[in-house]
Protein backbone atom coordinates (compact mmCIF):
# COMPACT_ATOMS: atom_id res chain seq x y z
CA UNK A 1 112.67 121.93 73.42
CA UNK A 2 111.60 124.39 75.80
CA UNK A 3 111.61 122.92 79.71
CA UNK A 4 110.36 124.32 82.67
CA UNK A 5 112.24 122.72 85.96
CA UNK A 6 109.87 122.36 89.70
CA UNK A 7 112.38 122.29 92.54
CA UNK A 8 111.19 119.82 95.12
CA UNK A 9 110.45 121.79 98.30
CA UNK A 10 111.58 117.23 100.01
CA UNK A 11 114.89 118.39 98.53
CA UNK A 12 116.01 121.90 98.46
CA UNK A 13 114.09 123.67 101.59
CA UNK A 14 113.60 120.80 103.72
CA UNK A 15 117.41 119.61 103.86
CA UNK A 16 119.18 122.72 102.35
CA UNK A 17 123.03 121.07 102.88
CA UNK A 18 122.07 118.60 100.60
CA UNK A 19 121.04 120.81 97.27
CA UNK A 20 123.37 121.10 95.05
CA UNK A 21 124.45 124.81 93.62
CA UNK A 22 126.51 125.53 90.80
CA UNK A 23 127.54 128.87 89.08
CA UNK A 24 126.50 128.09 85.96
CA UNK A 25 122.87 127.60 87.27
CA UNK A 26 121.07 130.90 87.86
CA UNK A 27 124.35 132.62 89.65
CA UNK A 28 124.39 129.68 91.81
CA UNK A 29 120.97 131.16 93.26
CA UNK A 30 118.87 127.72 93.07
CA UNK A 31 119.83 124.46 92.85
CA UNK A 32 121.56 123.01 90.24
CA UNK A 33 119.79 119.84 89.61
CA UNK A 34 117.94 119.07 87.74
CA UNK A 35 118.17 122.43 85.41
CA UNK A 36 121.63 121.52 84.97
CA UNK A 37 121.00 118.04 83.84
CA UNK A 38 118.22 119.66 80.88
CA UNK A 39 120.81 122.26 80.15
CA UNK A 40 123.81 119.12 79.30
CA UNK A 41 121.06 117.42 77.37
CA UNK A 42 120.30 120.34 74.74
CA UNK A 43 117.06 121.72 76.38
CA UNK A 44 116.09 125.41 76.89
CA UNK A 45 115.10 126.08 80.27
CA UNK A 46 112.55 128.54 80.87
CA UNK A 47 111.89 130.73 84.10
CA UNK A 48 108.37 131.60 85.45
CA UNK A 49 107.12 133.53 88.26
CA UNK A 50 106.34 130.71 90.41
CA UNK A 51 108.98 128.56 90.61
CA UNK A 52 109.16 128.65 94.35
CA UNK A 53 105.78 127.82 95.20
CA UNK A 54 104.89 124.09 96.35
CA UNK A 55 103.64 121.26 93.86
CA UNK A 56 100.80 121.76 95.87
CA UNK A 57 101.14 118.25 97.41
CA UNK A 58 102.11 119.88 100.72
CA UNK A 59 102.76 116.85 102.29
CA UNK A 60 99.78 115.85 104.39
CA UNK A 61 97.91 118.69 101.87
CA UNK A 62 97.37 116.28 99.31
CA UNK A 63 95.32 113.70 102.04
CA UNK A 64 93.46 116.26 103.69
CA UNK A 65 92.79 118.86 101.37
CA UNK A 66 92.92 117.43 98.11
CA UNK A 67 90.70 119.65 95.86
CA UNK A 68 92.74 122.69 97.65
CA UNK A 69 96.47 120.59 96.09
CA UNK A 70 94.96 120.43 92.93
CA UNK A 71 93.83 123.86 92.14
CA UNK A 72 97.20 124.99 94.15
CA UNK A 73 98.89 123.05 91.18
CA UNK A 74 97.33 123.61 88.33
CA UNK A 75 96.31 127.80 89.65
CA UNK A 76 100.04 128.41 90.70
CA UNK A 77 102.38 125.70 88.82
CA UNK A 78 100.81 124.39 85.73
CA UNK A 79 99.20 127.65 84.35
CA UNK A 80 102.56 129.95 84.87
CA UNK A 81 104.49 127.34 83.08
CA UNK A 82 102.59 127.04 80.03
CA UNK A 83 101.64 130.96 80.07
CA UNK A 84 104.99 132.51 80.83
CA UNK A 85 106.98 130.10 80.05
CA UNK A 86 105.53 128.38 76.72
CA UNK A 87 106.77 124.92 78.57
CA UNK A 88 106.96 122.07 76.41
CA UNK A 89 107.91 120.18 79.29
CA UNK A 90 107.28 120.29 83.06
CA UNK A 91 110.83 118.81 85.10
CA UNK A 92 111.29 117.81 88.39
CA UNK A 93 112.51 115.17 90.56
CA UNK A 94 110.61 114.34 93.32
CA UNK A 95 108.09 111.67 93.06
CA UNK A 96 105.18 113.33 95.00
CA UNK A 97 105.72 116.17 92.68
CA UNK A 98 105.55 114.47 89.49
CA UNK A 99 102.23 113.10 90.29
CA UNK A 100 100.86 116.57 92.15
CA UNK A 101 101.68 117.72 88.66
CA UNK A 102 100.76 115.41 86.43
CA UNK A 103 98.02 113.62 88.06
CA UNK A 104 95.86 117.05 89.05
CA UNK A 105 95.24 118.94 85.50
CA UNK A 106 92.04 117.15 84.97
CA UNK A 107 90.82 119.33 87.49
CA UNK A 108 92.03 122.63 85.40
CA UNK A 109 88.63 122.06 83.11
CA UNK A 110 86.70 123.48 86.52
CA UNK A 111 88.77 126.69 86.45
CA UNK A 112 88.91 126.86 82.33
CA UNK A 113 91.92 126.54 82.12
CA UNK A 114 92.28 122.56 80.61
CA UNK A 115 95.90 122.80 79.97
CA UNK A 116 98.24 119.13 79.01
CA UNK A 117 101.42 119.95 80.22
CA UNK A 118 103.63 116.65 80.37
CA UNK A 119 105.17 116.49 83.70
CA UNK A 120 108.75 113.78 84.01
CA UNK A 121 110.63 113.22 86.10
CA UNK A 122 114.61 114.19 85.51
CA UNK A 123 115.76 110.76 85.24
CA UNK A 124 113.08 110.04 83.03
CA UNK A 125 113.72 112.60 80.17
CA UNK A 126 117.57 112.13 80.46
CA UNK A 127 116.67 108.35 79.55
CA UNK A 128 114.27 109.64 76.62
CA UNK A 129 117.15 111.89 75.19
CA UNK A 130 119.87 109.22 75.70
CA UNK A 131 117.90 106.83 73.37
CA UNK A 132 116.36 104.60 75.92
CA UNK A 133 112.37 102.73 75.16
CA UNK A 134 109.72 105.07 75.92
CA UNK A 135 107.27 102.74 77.32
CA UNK A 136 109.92 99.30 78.06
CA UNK A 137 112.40 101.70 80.12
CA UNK A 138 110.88 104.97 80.67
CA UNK A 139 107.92 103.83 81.12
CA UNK A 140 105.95 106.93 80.42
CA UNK A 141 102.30 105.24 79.71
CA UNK A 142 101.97 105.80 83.00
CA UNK A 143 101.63 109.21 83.14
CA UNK A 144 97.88 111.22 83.15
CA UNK A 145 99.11 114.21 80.96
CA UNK A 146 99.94 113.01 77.63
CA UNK A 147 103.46 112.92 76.31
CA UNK A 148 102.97 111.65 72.31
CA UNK A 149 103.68 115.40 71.29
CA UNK A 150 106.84 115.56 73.10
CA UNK A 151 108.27 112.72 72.34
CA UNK A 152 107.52 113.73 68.17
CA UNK A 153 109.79 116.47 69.70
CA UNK A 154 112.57 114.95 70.94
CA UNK A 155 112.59 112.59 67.57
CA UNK A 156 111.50 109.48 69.40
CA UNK A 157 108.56 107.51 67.00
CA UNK A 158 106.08 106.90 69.68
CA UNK A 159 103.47 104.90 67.63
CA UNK A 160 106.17 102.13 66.69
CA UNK A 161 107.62 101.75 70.34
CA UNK A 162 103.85 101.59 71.59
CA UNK A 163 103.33 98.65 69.42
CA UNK A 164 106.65 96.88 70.63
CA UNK A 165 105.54 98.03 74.09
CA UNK A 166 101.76 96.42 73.23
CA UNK A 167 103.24 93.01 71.80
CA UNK A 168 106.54 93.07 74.88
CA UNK A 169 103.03 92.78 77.16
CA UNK A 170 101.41 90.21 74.80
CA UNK A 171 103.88 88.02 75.30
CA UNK A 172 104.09 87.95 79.26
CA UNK A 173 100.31 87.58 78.95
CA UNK A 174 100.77 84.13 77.08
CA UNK A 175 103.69 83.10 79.45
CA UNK A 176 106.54 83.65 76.32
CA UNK A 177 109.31 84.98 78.04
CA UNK A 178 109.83 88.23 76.11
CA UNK A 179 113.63 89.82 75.87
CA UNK A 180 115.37 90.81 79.28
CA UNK A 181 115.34 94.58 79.75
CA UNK A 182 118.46 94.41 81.13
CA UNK A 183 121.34 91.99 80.42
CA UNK A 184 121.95 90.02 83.07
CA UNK A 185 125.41 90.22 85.29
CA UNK A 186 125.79 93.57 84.34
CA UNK A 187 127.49 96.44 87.06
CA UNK A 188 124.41 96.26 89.39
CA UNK A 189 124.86 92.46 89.75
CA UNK A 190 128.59 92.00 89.98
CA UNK A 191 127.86 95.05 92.82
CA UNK A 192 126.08 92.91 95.14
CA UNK A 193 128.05 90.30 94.40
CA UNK A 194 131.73 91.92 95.41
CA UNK A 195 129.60 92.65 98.83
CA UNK A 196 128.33 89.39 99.36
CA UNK A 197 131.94 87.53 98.68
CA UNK A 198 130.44 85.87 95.76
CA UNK A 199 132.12 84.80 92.70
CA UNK A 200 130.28 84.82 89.97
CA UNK A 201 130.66 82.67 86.85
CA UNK A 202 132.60 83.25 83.53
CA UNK A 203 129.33 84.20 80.45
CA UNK A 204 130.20 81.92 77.40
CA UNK A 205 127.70 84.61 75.66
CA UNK A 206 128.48 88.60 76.68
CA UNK A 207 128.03 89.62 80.07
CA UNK A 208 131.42 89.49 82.67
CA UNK A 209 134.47 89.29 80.68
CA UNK A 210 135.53 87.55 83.94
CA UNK A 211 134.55 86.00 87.87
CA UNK A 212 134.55 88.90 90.25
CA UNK A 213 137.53 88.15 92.99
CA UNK A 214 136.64 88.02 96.68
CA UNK A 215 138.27 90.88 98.15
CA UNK A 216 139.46 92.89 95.65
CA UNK A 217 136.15 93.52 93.23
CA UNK A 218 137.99 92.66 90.06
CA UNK A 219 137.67 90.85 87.39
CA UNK A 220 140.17 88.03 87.12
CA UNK A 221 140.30 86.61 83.51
């Protein structure tokens, strides 16, 4: 699996004391995340001449001179990455930059150049490698480029989880209350409940093992 990673200009140039740097991640050069996080999950991460350049959304960019943002990102992202870098995979972790990316290789057919590079987000490919629903959790039908070769790639039988995905929406269409996605009173719940003061019941069926203690944010069995 062959990754290429987009730093987000938001994250590393904007508020530089914030990026993380590590070592083991170009000589500590560019930020760590989130090449490290590809690199922990088994990926190959490939370099390209452009990695410094903008998504092309350019913050107001995108608004004003939209046509200019797309070419930008398909002319000086999108093309290096699949030329130099043989990308399987574009990474980054930024929001406006996942959908600069993703979003503006339509316009690549005006240029020639109609690459379909899938573009994630970080937190979406570690949930794709860490077993987690394509289109229930990751939720990657949202995407323009299209991701069924990748996730062939990474193992992950897209046509089967498409037709749990198609018959999960079936059912909230006919008012069937379809499976939680997440089991209830988990960490995020018992969270906001040791902040409110709460106390939150004993589950006869999974969940707490215990009520959360005022205070203290323990379990008491």
């Amino acid at each position: 699996m062959v990754a290429t990673v987009h730093e987000p200009c938001h994250y590393y140039k904007m508020v530089p004391e914030d990026a993380v740097y590590d070592e083991a991640v170009y000589g500590g050069q560019r930020p760590a995340v989130p090449t490290g996080i590809l690199l922990s999950l088994g990926a190959r991460v490939a370099d390209y001449s452009t990695w410094y350049d903008c998504c092309g959304f350019g913050f107001r960019h995108i608004l004003s001179e939209r046509e200019f943002s797309r070419s930008f990102a398909n002319l000086r992202k999108i093309r290096p990455m699949v030329e130099e870098a043989h990308a399987d995979v574009a990474i980054t972790s930024d929001t406006g930059c996942v959908t600069t990316l993703d979003k503006s290789q339509w316009i690549g057919k005006a240029h020639g150049q109609p690459y379909l590079l899938p573009v994630l987000a970080d937190v979406q490919f570690a949930a794709l490698a860490m077993g987690a629903h394509p289109y229930k959790i990751a939720q990657v039908h949202w995407h323009a480029s299209p991701v069924d070769h990748l996730l062939e790639k990474m193992g992950i039988d897209w046509r089967s989880a498409k037709g749990e995905f198609m018959d999960y929406l079936k059912a909230l269409k006919s008012g069937t209350a379809p499976e939680l996605l997440h089991a209830p009173r988990e960490e995020i719940e018992r969270y906001f409940a040791i902040n409110k003061g709460q106390v939150l019941p004993v589950e006869e069926t999974g969940g707490l093992s215990g009520a959360v203690s005022p205070g203290n944010g323990r379990a008491s069995s």
